[in-house]
Protein backbone atom coordinates (compact mmCIF):
# COMPACT_ATOMS: atom_id res chain seq x y z
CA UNK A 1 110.76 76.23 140.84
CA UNK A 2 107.80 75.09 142.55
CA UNK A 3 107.23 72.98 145.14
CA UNK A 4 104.79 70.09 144.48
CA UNK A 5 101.57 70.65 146.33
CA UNK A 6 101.01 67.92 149.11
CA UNK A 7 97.40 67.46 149.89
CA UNK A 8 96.87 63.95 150.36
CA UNK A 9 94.05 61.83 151.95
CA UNK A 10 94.69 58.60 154.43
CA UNK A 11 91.21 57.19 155.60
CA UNK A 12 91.02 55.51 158.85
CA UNK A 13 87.86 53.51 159.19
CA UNK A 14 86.01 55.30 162.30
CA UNK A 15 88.83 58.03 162.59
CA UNK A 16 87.48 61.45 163.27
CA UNK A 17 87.85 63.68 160.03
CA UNK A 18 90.76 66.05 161.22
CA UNK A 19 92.67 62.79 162.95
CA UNK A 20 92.42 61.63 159.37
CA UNK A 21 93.88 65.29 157.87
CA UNK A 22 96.38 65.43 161.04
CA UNK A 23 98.38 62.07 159.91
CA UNK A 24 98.30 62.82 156.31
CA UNK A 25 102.51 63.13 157.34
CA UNK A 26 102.76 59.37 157.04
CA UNK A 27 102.07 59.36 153.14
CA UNK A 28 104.45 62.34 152.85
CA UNK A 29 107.66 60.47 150.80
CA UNK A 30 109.19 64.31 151.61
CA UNK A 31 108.66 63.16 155.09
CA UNK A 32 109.92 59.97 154.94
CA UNK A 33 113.32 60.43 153.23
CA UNK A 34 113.91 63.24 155.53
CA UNK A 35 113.63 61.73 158.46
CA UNK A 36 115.54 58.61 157.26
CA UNK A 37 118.25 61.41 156.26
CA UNK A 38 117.85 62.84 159.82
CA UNK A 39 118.95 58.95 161.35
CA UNK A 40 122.24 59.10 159.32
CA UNK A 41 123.30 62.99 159.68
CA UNK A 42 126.28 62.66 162.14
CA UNK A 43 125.76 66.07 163.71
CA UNK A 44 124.88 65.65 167.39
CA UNK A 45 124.98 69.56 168.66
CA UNK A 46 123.43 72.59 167.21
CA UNK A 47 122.77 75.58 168.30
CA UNK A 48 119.64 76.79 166.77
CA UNK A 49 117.07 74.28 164.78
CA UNK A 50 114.72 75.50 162.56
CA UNK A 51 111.47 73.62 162.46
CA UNK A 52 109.26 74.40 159.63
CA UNK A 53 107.88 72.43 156.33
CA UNK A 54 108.33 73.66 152.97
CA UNK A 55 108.94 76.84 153.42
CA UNK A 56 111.70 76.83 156.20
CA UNK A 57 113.24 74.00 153.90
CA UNK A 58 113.57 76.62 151.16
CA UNK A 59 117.08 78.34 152.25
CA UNK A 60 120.07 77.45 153.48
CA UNK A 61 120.12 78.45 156.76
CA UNK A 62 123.64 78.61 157.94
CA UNK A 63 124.70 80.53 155.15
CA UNK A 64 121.29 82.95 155.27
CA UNK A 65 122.65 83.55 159.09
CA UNK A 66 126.30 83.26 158.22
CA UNK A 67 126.92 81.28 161.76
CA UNK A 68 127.72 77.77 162.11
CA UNK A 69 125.49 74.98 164.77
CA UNK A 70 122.52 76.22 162.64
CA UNK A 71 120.51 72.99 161.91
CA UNK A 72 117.29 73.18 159.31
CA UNK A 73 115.03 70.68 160.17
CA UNK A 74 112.21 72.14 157.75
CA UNK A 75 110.04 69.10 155.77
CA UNK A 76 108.42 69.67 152.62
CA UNK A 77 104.47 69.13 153.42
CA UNK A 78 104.85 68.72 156.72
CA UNK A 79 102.26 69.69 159.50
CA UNK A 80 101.83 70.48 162.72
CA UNK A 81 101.04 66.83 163.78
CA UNK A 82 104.29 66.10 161.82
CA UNK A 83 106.37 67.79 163.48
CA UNK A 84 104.98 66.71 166.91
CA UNK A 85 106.12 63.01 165.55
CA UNK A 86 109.55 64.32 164.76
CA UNK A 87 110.39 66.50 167.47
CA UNK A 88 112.84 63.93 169.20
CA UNK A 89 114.74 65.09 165.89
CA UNK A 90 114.83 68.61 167.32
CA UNK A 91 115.93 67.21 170.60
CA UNK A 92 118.62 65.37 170.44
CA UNK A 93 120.54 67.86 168.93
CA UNK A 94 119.85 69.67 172.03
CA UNK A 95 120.13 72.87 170.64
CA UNK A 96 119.89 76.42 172.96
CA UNK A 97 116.82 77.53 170.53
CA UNK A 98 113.79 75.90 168.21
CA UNK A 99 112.18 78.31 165.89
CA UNK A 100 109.34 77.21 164.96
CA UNK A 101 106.78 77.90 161.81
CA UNK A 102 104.22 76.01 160.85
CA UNK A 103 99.91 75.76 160.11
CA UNK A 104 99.76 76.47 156.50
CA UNK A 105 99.55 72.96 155.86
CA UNK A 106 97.43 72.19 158.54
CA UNK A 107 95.00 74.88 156.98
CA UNK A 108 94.58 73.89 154.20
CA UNK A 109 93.73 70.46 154.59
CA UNK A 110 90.76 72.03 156.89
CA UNK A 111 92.62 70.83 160.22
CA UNK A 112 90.92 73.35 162.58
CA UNK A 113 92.70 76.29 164.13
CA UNK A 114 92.54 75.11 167.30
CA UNK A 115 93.89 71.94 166.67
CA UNK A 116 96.93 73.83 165.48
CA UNK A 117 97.21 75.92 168.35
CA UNK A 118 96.62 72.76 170.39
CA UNK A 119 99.52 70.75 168.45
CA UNK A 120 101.87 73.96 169.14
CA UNK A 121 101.21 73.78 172.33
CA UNK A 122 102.39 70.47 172.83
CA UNK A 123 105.72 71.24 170.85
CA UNK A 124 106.21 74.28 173.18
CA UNK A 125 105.99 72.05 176.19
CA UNK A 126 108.16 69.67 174.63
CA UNK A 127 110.75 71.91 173.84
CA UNK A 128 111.14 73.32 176.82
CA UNK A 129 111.02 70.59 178.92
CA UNK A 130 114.40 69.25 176.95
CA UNK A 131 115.50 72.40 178.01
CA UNK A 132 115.48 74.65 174.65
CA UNK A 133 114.09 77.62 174.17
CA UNK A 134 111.52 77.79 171.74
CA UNK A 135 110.48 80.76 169.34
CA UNK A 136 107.42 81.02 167.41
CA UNK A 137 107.40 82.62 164.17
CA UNK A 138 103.90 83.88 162.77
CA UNK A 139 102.62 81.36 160.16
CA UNK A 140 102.37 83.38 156.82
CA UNK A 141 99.37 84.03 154.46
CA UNK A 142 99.37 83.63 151.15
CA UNK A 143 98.85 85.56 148.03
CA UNK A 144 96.33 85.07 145.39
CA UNK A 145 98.35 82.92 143.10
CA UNK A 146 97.64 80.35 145.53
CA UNK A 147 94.42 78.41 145.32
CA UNK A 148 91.64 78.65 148.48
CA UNK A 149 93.72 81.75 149.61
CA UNK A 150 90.71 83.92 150.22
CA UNK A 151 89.06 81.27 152.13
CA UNK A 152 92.74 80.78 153.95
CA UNK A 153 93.96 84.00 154.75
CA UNK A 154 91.25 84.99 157.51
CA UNK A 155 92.10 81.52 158.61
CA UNK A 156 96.00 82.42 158.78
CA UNK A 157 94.76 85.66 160.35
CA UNK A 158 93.22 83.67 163.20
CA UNK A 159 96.12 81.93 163.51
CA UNK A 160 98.63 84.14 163.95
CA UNK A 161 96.35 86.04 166.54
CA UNK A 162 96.16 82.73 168.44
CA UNK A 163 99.55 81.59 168.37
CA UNK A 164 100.72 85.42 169.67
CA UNK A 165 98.83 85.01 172.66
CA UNK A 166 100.05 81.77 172.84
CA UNK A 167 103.44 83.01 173.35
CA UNK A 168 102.22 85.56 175.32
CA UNK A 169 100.52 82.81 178.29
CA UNK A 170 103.39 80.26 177.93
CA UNK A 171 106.03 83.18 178.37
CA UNK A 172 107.91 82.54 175.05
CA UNK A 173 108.86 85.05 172.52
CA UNK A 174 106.56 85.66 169.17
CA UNK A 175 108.07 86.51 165.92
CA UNK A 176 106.22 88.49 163.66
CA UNK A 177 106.93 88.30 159.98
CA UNK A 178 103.76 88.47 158.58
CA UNK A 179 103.44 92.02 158.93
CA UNK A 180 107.13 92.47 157.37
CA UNK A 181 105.71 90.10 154.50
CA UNK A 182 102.21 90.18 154.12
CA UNK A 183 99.94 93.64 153.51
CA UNK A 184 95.97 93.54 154.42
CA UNK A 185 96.25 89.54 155.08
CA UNK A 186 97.66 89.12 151.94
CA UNK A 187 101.31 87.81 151.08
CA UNK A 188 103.17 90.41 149.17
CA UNK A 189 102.98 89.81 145.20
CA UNK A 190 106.97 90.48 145.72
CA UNK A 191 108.04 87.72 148.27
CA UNK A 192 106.60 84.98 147.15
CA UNK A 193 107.54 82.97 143.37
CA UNK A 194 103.74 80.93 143.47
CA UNK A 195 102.03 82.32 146.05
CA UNK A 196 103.05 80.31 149.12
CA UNK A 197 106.55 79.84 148.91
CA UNK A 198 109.21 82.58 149.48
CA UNK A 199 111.25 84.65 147.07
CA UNK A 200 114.97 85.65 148.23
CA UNK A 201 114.05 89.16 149.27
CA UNK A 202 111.81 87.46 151.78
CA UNK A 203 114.32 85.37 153.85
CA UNK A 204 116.80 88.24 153.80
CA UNK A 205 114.23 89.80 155.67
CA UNK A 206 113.04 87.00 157.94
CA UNK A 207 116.70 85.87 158.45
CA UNK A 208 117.57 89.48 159.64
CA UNK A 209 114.83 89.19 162.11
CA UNK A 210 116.23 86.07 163.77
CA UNK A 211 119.65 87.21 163.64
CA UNK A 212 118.53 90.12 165.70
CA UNK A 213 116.54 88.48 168.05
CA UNK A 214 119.61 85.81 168.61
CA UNK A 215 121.69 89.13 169.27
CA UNK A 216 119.73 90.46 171.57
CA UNK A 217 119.52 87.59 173.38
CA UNK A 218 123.60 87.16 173.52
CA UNK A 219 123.75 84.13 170.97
């Protein structure tokens, strides 16, 4: 099954271009029934959240880890700037650990990279100032299926090199499954069902990655 493709356009009269690609979250009815489902959930406690959009919404996440407190808090669509306007639903579940992927989106509705790196930036400091410990997890590239993804990928690319030394200055881990997934910049033809979104091989091998980086760290 695919996912439906989300690139939508909200004009704001004397709005800079990317503000106008950055909000494109509030005409996201993904977004919006989420988050109402978020206000009624009666879990107050996790232990780990996992922040993505589509593709972090794709699997079942206490069952992919096979331990309970694991909360997905993944939004089909979403961006960056999205998840920046949600993150109080991160929070108050005050959970020990965020991991957090996300860009693709942002990408490819032409939101600059450094806007992105910018926006995670903010969530980092967010995060941690509620006292959780955030992890960021490499945004993926795509495979040709996908439309734009040779125009993307080098994009992506520049992300991910970004974001790394991003964790690197802020003194939070970096969790690389690109290069488990991807070959030459490219998403593996094998991982992915339409180009973007993720086969079942593909989070066994990104949920064994944060299973042993929760070990390590005694969780």
């Amino acid at each position: 099954m695919k996912w439906p493709v989300l690139v939508l356009f909200l004009v704001f009269v004397g709005a800079p271009a990317h503000a106008q690609r950055d909000s494109l979250y509030l005409t996201n009815h993904f977004y919006q029934s989420q988050r109402a489902l978020y206000g009624i959930y009666r879990t107050t406690h996790a232990d780990v959240v996992m922040l993505g959009n589509s593709i972090t919404f794709g699997a079942n996440w206490n069952e992919l880890l096979d331990r309970p407190g694991v909360i997905n808090r993944g939004i089909v669509g979403d961006n960056t700037e999205g998840y920046l306007a949600r993150i109080g639903d991160v929070t108050r579940l005050h959970p020990k650990v965020c991991f957090v992927m996300g860009g693709v989106n942002d990408l490819f509705a032409d939101i600059p990279v450094e806007v992105v790196v910018r926006n995670y930036r903010r969530i980092l400091d967010t995060l941690r100032q509620a006292g959780i410990v955030p992890v960021i997890q490499s945004t993926l590239h795509v495979s040709p299926k996908w439309r734009r993804s040779e125009e993307k990928n080098p994009e992506i690319t520049q992300l991910d090199a970004r974001l790394r030394a991003l964790a690197a200055d802020a003194g939070v881990d970096y969790l690389d499954l690109d290069s488990r997934l991807s070959v030459n910049g490219v998403l593996r033809d094998e991982f992915t069902s339409d180009g973007v979104h993720l086969t079942a091989p593909a989070y066994a091998i990104w949920s064994r990655l944060v299973d042993e980086w929760l070990r390590r760290k005694g969780l």
